[in-house]
N, C-alpha and C. Protein backbone atom coordinates (compact mmCIF):
# COMPACT_ATOMS: atom_id res chain seq x y z
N UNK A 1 95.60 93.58 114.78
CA UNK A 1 95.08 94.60 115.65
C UNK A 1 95.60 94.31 117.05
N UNK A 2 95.90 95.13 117.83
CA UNK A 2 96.30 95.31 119.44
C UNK A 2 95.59 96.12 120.08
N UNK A 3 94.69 95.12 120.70
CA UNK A 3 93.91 95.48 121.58
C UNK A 3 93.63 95.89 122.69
N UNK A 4 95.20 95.60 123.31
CA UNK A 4 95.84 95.75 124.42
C UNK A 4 96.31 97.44 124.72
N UNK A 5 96.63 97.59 122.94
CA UNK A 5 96.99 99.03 122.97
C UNK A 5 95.60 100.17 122.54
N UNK A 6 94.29 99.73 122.68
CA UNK A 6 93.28 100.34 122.17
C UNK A 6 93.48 100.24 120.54
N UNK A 7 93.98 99.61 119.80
CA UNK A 7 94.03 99.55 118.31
C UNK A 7 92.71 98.58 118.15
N UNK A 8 91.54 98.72 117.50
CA UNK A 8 90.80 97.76 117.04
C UNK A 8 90.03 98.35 115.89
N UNK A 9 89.50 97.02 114.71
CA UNK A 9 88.93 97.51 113.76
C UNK A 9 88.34 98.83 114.24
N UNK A 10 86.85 99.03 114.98
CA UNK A 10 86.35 100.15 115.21
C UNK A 10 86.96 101.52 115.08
N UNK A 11 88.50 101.01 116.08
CA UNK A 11 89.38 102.32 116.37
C UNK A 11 90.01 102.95 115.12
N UNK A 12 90.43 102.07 113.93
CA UNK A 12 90.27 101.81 112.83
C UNK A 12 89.58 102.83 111.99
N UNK A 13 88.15 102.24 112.15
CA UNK A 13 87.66 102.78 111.25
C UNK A 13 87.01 104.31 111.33
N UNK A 14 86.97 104.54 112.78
CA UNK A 14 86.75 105.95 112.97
C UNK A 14 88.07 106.56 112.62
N UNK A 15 89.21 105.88 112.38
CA UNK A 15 90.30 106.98 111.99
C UNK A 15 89.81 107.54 110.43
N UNK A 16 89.23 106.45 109.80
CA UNK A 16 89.52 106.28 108.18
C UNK A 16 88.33 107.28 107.86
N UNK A 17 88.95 108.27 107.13
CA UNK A 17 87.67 109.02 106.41
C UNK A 17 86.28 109.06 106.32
N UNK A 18 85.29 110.06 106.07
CA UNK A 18 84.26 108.75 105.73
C UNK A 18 83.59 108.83 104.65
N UNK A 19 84.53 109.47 103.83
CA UNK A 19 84.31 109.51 102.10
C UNK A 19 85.71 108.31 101.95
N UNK A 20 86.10 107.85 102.46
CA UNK A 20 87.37 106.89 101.89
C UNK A 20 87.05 106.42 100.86
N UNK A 21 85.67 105.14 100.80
CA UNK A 21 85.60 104.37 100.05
C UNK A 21 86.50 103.18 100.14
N UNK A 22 86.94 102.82 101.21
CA UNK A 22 87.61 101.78 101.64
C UNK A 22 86.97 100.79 102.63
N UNK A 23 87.44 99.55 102.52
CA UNK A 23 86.98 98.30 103.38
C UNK A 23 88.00 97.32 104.54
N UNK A 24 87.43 97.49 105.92
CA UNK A 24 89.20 96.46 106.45
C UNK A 24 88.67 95.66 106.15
N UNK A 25 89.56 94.58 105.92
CA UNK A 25 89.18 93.25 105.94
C UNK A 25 90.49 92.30 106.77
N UNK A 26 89.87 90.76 106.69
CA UNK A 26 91.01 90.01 107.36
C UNK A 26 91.98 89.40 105.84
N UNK A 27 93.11 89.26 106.46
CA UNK A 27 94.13 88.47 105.54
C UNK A 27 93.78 87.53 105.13
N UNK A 28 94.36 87.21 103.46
CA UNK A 28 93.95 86.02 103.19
C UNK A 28 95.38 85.40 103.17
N UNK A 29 95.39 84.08 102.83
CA UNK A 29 96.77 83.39 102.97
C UNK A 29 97.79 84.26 102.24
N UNK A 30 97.78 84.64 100.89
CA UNK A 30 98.99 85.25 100.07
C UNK A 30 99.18 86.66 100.73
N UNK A 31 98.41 87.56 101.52
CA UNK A 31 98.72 88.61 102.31
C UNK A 31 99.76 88.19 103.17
N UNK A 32 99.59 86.73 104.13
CA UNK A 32 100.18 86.33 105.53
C UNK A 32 101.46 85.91 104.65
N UNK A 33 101.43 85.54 103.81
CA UNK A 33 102.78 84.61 103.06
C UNK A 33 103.87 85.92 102.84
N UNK A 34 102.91 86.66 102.33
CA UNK A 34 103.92 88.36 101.70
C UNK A 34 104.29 89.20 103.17
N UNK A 35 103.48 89.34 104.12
CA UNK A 35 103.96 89.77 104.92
C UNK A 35 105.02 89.08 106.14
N UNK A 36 104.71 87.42 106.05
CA UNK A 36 106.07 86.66 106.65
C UNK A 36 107.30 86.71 106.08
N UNK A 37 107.16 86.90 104.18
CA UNK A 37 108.05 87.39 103.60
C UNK A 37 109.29 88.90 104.42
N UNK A 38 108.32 89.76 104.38
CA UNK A 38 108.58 90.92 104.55
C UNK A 38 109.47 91.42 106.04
N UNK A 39 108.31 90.82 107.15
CA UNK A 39 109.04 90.74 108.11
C UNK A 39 109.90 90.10 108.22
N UNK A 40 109.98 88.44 107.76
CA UNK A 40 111.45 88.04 108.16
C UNK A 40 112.46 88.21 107.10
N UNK A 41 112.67 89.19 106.73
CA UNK A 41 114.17 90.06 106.26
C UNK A 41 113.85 90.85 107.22
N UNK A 42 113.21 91.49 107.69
CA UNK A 42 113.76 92.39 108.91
C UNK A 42 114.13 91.68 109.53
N UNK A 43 113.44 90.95 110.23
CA UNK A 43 114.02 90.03 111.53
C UNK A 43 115.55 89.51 111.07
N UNK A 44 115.58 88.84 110.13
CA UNK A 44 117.37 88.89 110.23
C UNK A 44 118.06 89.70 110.09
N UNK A 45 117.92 90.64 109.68
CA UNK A 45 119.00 91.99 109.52
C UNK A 45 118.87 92.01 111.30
N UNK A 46 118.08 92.36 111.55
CA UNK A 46 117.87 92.36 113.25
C UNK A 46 118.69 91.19 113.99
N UNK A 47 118.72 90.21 113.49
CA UNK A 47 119.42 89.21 114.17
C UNK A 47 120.89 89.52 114.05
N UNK A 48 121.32 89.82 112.40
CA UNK A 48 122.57 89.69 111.86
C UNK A 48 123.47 91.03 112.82
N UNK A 49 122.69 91.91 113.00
CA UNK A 49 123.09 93.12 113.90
C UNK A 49 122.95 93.48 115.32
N UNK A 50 123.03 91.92 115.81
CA UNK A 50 123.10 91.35 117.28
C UNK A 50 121.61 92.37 117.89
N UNK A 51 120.38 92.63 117.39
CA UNK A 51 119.65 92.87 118.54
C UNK A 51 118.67 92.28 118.44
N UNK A 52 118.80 90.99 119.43
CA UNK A 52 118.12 89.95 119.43
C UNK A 52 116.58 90.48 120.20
N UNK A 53 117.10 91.23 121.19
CA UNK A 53 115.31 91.92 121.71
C UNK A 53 114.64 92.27 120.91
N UNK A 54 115.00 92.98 119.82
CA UNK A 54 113.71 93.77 118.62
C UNK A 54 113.43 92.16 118.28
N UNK A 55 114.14 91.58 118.06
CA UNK A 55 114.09 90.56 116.90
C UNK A 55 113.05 89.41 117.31
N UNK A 56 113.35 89.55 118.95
CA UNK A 56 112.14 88.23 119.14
C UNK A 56 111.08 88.98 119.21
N UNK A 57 110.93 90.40 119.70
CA UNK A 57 109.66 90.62 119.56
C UNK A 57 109.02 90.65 117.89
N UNK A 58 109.77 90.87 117.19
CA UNK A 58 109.72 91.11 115.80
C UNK A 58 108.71 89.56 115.39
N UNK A 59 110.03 88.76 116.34
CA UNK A 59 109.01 87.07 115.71
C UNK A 59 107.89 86.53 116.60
N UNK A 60 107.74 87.37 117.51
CA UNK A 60 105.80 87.33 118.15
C UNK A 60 105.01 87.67 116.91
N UNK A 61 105.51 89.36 116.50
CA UNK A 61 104.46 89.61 115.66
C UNK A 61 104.09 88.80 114.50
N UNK A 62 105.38 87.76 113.50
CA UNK A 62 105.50 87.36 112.92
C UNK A 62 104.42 86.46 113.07
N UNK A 63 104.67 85.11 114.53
CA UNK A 63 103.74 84.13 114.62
C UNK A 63 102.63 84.66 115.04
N UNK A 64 101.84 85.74 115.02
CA UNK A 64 100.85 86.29 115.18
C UNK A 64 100.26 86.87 113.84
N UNK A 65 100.75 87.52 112.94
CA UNK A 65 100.78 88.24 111.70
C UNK A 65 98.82 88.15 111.58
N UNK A 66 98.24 86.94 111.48
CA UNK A 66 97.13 87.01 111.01
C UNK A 66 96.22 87.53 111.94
N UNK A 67 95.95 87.70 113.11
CA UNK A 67 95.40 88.32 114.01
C UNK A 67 95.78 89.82 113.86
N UNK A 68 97.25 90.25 113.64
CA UNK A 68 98.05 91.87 114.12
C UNK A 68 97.80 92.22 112.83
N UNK A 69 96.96 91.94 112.04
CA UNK A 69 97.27 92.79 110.69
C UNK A 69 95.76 92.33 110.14
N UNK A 70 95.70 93.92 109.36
CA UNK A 70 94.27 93.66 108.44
C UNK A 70 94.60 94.44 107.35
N UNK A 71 93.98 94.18 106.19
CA UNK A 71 94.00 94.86 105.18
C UNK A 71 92.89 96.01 104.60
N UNK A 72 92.92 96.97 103.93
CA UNK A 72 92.52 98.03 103.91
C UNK A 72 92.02 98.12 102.11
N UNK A 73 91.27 97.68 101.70
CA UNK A 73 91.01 97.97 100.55
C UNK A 73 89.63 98.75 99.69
N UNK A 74 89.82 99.08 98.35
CA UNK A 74 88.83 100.05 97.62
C UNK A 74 87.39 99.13 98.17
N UNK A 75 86.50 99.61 98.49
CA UNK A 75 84.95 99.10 98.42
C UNK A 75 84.70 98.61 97.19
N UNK A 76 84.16 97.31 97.27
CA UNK A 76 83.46 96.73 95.68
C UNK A 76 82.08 97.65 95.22
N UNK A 77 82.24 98.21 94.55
CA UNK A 77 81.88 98.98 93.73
C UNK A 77 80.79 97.98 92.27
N UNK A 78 79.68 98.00 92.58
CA UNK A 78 78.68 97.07 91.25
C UNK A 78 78.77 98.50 90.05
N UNK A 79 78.87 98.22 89.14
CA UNK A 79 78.71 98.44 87.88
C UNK A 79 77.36 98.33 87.29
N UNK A 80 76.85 98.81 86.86
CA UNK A 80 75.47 98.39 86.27
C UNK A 80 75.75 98.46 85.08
N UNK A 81 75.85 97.91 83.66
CA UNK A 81 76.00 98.26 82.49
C UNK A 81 74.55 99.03 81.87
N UNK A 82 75.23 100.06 81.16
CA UNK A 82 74.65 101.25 80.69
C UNK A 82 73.62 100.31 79.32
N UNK A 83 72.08 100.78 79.26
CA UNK A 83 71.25 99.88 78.40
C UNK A 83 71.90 99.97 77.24
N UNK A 84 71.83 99.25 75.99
CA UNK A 84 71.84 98.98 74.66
C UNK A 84 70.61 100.01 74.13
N UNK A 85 69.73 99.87 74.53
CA UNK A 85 68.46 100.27 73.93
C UNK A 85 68.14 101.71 73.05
């Protein structure tokens, strides 16, 4: 989230529907791992194509990732199983 830019959960969540049925939440490690994945192939294509300005900003967001990013998922939903009886 960038807070700097008015982006915050809140701002967030008044975007999100409010029949969504969705939850933000924070990253867990295999989110931060997939998304360091992700970004750094951008960042080198960015490097490899001499524009080193996107690229360092690219690797702020990178060493930041767990703060600049949240995830968005279905609401846990309980089940009640239907009686036998």
């Amino acid at each position: 989230m960038d807070e700097s830019m008015g982006m915050t959960r809140e701002v967030l969540r008044r975007r999100l529907a409010k029949g969504a049925g969705v939850e933000i939440r924070d990253l867990e490690e295999d989110d931060v791992t997939q998304l360091e994945i992700l970004l750094g192939k951008y960042h080198y294509e960015l490097l490899h194509s001499q524009q080193e300005e996107e690229a360092d900003w690219l690797a702020n967001v990178i060493a930041g990732c767990r703060n600049r990013f949240v995830k968005i998922v279905p609401e846990r939903v309980v089940v009640m199983p239907r009686s036998t009886e």
